[in-house]
Protein backbone atom coordinates (compact mmCIF):
# COMPACT_ATOMS: atom_id res chain seq x y z
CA UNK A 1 35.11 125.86 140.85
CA UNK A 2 33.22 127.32 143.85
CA UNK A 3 31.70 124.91 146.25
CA UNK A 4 27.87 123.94 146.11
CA UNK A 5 27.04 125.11 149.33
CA UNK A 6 30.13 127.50 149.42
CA UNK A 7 27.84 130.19 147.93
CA UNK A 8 25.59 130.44 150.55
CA UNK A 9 28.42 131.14 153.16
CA UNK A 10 29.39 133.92 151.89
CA UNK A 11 28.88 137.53 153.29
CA UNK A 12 25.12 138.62 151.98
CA UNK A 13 25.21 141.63 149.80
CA UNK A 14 22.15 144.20 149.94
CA UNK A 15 19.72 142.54 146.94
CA UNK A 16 20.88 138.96 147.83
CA UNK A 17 17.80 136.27 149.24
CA UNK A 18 18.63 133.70 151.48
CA UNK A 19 18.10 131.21 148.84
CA UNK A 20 20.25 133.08 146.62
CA UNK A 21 22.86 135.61 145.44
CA UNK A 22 21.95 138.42 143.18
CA UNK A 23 23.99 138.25 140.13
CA UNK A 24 25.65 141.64 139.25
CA UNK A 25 27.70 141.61 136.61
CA UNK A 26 25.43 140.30 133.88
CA UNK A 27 26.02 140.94 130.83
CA UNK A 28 23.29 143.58 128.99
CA UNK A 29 20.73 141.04 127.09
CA UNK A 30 20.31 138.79 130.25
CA UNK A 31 19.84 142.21 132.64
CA UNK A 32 16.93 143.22 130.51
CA UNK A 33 15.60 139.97 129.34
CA UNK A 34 14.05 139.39 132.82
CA UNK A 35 12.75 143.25 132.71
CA UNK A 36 10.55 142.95 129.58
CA UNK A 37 9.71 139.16 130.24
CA UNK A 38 9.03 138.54 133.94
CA UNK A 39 6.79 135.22 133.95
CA UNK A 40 8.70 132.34 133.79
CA UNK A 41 5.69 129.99 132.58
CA UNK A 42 6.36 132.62 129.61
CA UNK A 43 9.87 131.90 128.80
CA UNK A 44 9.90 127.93 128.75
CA UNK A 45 12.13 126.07 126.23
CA UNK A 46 11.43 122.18 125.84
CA UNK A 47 14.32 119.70 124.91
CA UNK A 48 13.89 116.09 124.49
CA UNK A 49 16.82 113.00 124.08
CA UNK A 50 17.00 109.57 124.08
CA UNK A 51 19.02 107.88 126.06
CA UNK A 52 20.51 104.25 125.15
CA UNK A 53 20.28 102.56 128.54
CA UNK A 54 22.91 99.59 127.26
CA UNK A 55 25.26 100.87 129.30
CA UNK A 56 23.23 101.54 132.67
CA UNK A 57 21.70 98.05 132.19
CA UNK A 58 25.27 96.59 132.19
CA UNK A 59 26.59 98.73 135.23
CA UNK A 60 23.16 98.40 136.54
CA UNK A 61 23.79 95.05 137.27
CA UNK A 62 27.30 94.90 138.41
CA UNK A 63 26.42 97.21 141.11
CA UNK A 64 23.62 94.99 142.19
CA UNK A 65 25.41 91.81 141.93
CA UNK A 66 25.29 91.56 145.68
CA UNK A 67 21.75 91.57 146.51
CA UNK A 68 21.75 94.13 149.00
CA UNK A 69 18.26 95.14 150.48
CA UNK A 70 18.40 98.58 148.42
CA UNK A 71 19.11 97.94 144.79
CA UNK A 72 20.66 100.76 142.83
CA UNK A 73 17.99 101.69 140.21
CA UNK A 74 17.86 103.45 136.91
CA UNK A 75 15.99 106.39 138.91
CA UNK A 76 18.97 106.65 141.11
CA UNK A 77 21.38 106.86 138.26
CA UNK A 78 19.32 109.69 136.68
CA UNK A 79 19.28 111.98 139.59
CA UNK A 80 22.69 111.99 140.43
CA UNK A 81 23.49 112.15 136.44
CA UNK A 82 21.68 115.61 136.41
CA UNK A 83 22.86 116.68 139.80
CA UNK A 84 26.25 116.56 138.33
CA UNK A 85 25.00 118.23 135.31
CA UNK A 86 24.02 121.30 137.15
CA UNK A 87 26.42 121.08 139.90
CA UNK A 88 29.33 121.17 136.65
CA UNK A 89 27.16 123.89 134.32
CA UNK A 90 26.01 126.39 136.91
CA UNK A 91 23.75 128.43 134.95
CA UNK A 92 21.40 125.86 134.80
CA UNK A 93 20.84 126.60 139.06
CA UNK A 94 20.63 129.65 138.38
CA UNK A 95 16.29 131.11 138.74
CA UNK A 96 15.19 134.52 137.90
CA UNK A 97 12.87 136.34 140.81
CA UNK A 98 11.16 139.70 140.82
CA UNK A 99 12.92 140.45 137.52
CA UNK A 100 16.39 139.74 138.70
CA UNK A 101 18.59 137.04 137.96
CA UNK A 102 19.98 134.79 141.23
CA UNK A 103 22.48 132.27 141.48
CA UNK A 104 21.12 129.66 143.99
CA UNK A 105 23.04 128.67 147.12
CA UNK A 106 22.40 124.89 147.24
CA UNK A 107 21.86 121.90 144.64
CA UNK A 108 19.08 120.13 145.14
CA UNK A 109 16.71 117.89 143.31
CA UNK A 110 12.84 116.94 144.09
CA UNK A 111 10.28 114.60 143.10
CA UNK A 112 6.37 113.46 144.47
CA UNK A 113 6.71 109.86 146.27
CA UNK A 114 3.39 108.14 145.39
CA UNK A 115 2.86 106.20 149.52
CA UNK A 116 0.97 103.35 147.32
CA UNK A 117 0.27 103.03 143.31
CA UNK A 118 -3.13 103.08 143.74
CA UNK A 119 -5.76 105.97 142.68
CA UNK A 120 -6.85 107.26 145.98
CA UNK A 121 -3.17 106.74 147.59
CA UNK A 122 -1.60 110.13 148.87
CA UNK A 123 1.82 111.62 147.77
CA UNK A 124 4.69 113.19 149.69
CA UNK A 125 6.82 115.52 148.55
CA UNK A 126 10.72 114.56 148.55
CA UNK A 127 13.79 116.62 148.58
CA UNK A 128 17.51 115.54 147.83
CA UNK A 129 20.42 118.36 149.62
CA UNK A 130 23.87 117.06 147.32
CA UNK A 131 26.85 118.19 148.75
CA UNK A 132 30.27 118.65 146.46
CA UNK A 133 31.80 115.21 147.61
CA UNK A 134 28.52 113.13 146.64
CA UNK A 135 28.68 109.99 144.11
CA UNK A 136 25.96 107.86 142.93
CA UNK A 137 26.06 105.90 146.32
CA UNK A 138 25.29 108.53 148.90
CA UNK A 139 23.18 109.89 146.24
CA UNK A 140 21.41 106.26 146.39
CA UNK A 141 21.33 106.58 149.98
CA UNK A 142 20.04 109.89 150.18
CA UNK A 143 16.99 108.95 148.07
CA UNK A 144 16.08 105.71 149.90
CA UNK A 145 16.09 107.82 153.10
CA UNK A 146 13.74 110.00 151.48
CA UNK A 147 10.96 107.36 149.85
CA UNK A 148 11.34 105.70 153.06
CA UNK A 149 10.29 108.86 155.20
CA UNK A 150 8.10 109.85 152.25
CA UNK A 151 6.35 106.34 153.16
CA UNK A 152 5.89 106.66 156.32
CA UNK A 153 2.68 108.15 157.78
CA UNK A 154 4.69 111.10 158.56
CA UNK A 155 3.13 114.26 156.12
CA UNK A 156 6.16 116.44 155.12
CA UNK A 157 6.26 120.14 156.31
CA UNK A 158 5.30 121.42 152.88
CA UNK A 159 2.06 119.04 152.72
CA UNK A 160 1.35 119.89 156.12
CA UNK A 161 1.18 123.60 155.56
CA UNK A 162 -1.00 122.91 152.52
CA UNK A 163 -3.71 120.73 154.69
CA UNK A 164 -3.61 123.81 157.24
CA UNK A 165 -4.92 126.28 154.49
CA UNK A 166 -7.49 123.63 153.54
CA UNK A 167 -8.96 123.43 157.21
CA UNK A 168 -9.20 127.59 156.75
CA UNK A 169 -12.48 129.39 155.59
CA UNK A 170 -11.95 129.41 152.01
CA UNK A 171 -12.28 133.51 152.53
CA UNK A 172 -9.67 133.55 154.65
CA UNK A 173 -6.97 130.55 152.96
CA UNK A 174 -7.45 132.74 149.82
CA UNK A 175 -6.30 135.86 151.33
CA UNK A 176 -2.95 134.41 153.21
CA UNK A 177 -2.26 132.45 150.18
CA UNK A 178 -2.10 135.80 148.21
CA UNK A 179 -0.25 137.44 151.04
CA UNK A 180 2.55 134.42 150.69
CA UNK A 181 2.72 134.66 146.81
CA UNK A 182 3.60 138.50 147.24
CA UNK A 183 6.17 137.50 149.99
CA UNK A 184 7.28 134.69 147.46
CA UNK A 185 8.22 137.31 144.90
CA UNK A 186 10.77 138.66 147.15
CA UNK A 187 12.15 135.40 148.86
CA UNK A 188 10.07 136.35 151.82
CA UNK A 189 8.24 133.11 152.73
CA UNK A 190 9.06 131.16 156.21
CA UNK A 191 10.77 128.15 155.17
CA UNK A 192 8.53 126.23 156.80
CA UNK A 193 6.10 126.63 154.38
CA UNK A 194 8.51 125.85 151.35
CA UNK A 195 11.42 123.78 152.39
CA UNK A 196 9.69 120.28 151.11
CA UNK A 197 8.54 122.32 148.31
CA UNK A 198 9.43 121.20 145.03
CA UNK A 199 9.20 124.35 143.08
CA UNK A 200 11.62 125.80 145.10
CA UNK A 201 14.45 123.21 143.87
CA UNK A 202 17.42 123.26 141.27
CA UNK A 203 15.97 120.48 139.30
CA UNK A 204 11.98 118.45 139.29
CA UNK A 205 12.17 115.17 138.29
CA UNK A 206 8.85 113.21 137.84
CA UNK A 207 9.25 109.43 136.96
CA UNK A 208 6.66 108.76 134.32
CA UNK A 209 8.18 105.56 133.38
CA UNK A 210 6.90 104.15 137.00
CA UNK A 211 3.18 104.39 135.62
CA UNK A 212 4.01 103.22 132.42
CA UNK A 213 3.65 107.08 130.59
CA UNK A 214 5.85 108.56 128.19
CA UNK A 215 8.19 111.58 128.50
CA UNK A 216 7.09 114.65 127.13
CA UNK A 217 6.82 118.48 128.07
CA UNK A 218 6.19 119.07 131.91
CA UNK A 219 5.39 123.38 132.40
CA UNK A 220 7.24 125.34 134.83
CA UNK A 221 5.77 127.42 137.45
CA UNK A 222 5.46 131.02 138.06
CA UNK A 223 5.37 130.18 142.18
CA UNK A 224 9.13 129.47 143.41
CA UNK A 225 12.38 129.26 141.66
CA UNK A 226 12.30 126.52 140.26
CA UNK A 227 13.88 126.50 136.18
CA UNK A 228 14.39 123.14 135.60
CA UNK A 229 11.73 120.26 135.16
CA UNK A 230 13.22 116.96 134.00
CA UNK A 231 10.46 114.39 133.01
CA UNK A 232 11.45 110.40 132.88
CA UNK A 233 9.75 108.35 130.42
CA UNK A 234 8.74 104.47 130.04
CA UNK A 235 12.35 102.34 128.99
CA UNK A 236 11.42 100.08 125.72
CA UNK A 237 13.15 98.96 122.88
CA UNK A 238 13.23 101.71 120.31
CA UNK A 239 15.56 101.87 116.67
CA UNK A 240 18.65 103.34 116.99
CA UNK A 241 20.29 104.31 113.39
CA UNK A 242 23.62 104.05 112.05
CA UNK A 243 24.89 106.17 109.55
CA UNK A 244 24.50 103.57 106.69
CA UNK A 245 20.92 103.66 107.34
CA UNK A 246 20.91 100.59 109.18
CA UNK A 247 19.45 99.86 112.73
CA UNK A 248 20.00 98.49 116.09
CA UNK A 249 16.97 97.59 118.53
CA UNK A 250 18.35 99.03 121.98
CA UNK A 251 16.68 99.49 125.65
CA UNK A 252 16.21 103.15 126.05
CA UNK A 253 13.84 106.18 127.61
CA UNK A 254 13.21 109.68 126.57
CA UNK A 255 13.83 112.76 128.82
CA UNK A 256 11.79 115.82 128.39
CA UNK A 257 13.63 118.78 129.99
CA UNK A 258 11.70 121.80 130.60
CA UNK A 259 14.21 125.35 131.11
CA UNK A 260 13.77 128.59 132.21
CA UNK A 261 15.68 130.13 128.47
CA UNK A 262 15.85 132.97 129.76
CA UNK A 263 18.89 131.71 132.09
CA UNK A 264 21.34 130.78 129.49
CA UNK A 265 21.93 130.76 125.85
CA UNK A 266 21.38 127.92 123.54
CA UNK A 267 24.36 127.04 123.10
CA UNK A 268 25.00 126.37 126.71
CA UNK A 269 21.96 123.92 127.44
CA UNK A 270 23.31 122.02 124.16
CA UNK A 271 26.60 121.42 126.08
CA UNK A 272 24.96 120.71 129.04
CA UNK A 273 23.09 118.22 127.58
CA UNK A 274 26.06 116.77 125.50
CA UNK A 275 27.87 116.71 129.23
CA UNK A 276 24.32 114.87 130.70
CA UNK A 277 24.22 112.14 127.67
CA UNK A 278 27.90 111.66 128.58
CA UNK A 279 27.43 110.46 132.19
CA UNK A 280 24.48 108.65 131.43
CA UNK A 281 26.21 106.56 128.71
CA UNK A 282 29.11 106.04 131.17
CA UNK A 283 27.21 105.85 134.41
CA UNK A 284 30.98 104.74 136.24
CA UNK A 285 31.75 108.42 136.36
CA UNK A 286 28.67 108.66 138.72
CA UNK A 287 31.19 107.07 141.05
CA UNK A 288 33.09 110.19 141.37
CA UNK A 289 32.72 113.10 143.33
CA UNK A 290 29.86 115.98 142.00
CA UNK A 291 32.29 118.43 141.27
CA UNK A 292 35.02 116.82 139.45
CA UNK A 293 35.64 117.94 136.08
CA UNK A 294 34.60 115.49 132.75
CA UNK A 295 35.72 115.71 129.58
CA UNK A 296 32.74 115.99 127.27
């Protein structure tokens, strides 16, 4: 398998952006698809699982055994569960722009750091670069160094750039924000602008299950690249059936993952799913490197 951030090294090919490489040898439905459905708020697919956290509570707690200042937390576990999902199914980091279909050049993952939970409390925006030798500890690390900055009173680059257009005439914020929407149809805007920006990510996570909400269906966006929105629900006790009809009363969340379909077929989300369920159900295989192989 090719490297993560291999892709991006390679020699760029007339039609390639700099966040990603043109793909052309696609087969004939996935050429046109993009040609006679462009939007990609049009071409959403929802999918929602349950995940028995039994297993995550158990390893959960080994790992935390020591009482080190930064606990490893179900969040944690999560993120590097579906980094290794996409990093190990790589259609699903792949994002469809100005009608063509791209294969991206980095994994990454983003999410909105609330500074405090209260209602007037600002957010920051948070962005996770994984690298082919990460496990779930420098993917732990990587996140605390984020929430920590995200903390801070430091504003990220993408927030910044968004309180600059709000200090503009309202005439004249319109007008560049149109200009950078056409420039973000052909991978044309400055990465200063974008490079805390979340829509412009291999995977959105938003932890729901922090202020007590459910999981359910999160859109995608028209603006970036984004084609994969993963949304965390509130862990309770919910039935889980055998196939005698009995039940079992088991800690657990729902995921709501939100996909581009136009991507990949059916049948390959349901494996990647099968392959996500997998690590989360044996969260010691987090302790591996990204790119290692699993047998699902």
């Amino acid at each position: 398998m090719m490297g993560l951030i291999d892709l991006g090294k390679n020699k760029k090919r007339l039609g390639d952006r700099k966040d990603g490489k043109l793909l052309r040898d696609l087969d004939s439905m996935h050429y046109i698809v993009p040609l006679l459905y462009p939007n990609r708020c049009d071409n959403e697919a929802f999918i929602s699982e349950r995940v028995d956290l039994t297993a995550i509570n158990a390893y959960l707690e080994k790992k935390n055994a020591d009482g080190g200042e930064f606990p490893l937390k179900l969040f944690y576990v999560i993120v590097a569960a579906m980094a290794r999902t996409v990093a190990l199914r790589p259609k699903m980091n792949r994002f469809i722009a100005n009608k063509n279909v791209y294969q991206r050049n980095e994994l990454t993952a983003s999410f909105v750091v609330k500074k405090q939970f209260a209602d007037n409390a600002n957010e920051a925006l948070a962005i996770i670069h994984f690298s082919d030798d990460d496990t779930i500890d420098t993917v732990k690390d990587k996140i605390v160094a984020q929430i920590t900055s995200c903390r801070s009173d430091k504003a990220d680059s993408s927030t910044e750039s968004m309180d600059m257009f709000n200090r503009m005439p309202r005439f004249l914020s319109r007008f560049i924000v149109w200009i950078v929407c056409r420039l973000d149809v052909h991978g044309l805007v400055p990465a200063s602008l974008i490079e805390s920006d979340p829509y412009y990510s291999s995977i959105v996570l938003t932890n729901l299950g922090s202020i007590k909400l459910h999981s359910g269906y999160h859109h995608l966006t028209n603006w970036g690249t984004n084609s994969l929105f993963v949304a965390v629900g509130e862990r309770k006790l919910r039935p889980f059936f055998s196939d005698d009809g009995t039940f079992e009363m088991r800690d657990s969340l729902d995921l709501g993952l939100t996909v581009d379909e136009r991507i990949a077929d059916g049948y390959y989300y349901s494996k990647s799913v099968r392959l996500l369920k997998k690590l989360l159900e044996n969260p010691e295989l987090l302790e591996r490197p990204l790119t290692e192989e699993v047998d699902y």
